[in-house]
Protein backbone atom coordinates (compact mmCIF):
# COMPACT_ATOMS: atom_id res chain seq x y z
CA UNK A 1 7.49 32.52 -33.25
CA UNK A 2 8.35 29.12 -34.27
CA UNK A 3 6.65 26.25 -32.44
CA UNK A 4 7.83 22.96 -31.09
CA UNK A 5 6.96 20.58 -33.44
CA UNK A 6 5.87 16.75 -32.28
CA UNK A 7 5.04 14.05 -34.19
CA UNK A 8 2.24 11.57 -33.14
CA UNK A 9 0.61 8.27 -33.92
CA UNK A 10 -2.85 8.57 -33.87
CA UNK A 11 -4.33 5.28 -33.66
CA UNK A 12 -1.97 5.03 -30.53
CA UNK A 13 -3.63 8.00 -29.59
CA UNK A 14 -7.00 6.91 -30.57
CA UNK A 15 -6.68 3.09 -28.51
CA UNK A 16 -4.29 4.62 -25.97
CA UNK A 17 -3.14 7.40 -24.20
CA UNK A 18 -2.10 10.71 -25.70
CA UNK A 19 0.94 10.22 -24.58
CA UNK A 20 1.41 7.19 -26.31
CA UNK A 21 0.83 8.25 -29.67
CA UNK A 22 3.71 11.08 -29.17
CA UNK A 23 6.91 9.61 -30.41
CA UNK A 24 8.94 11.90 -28.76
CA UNK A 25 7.16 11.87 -25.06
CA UNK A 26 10.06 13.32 -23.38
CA UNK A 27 10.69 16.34 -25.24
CA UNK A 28 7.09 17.04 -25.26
CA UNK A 29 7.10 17.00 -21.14
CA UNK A 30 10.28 19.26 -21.10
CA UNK A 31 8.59 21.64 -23.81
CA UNK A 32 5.58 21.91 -21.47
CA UNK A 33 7.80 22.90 -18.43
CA UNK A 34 9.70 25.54 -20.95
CA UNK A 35 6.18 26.83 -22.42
CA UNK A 36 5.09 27.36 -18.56
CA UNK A 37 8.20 28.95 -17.28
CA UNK A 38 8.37 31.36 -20.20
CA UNK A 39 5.01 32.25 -19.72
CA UNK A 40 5.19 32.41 -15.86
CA UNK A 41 8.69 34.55 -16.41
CA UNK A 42 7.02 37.04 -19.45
CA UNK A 43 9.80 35.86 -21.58
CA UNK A 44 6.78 34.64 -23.57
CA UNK A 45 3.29 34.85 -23.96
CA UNK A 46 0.10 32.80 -25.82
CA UNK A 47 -0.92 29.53 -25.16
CA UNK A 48 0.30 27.48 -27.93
CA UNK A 49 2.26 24.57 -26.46
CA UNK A 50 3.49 23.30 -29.68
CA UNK A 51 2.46 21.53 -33.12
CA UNK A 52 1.33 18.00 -33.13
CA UNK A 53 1.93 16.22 -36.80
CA UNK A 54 0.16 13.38 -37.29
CA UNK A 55 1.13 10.46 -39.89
CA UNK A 56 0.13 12.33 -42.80
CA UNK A 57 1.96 15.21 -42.29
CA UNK A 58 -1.52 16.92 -40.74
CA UNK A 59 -0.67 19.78 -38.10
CA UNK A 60 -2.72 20.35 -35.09
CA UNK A 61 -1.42 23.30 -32.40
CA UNK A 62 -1.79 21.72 -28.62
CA UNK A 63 -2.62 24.63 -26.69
CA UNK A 64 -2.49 25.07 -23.13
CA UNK A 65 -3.81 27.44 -20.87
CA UNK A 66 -2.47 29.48 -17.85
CA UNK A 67 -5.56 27.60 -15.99
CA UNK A 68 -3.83 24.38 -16.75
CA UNK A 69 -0.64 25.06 -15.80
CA UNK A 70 -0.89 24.15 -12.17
CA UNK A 71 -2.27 20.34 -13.37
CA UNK A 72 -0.06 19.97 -17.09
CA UNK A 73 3.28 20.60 -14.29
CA UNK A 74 2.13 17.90 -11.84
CA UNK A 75 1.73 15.51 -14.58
CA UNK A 76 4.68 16.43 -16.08
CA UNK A 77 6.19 16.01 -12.49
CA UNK A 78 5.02 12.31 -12.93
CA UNK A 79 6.66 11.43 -16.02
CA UNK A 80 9.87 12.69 -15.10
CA UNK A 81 9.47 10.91 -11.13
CA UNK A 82 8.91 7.76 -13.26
CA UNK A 83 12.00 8.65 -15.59
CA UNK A 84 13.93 9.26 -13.05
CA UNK A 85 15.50 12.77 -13.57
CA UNK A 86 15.26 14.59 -10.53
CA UNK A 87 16.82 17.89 -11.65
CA UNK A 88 13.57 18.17 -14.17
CA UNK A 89 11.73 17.26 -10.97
CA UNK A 90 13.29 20.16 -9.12
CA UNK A 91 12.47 22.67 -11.49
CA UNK A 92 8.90 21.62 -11.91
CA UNK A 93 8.54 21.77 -7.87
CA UNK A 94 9.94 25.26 -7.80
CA UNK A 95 7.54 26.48 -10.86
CA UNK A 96 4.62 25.21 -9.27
CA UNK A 97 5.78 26.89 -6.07
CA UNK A 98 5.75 30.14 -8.24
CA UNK A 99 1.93 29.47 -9.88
């Protein structure tokens, strides 16, 4: 299986947050709610979340674990509250509802 592949900055990472060294920070929230409904539905199993590539063409696999599901969705519930997009919001409600 092919993973989601992100690309990060790491000194953002390394003074910042790590979301702010992961250029794209949106499709990194809506692969987490994908990687967790898969998982929750048995369309998929494992807990690699994707691969993180860092400025020198490095790879790293972000992994994420069923414990962490419950906590990765309510942040993830954040982002999107802040971006505004309420249908993401919906669906993260209902798949915490389901944990």
């Amino acid at each position: 299986m092919k993973h989601p592949q992100f690309k990060i900055n790491m000194r953002a990472m390394e003074f910042g947050s790590v979301e702010e060294g992961i250029e794209d920070i949106s499709g990194f929230h809506a692969n987490m709610v994908d990687h967790i409904e898969n998982n929750i539905d048995g369309v998929s199993s494992g807990n690699i979340l994707c691969i993180l590539i860092d400025e020198e063409g490095n790879e790293f696999e972000s992994l994420l674990d069923e414990e962490q599901f419950d906590k990765s969705l309510k942040k993830t519930l954040d982002f999107f509250k802040k971006t505004e997009n309420y249908e993401k919001c919906q669906r993260i409600t209902d798949l915490i509802e389901r944990i």
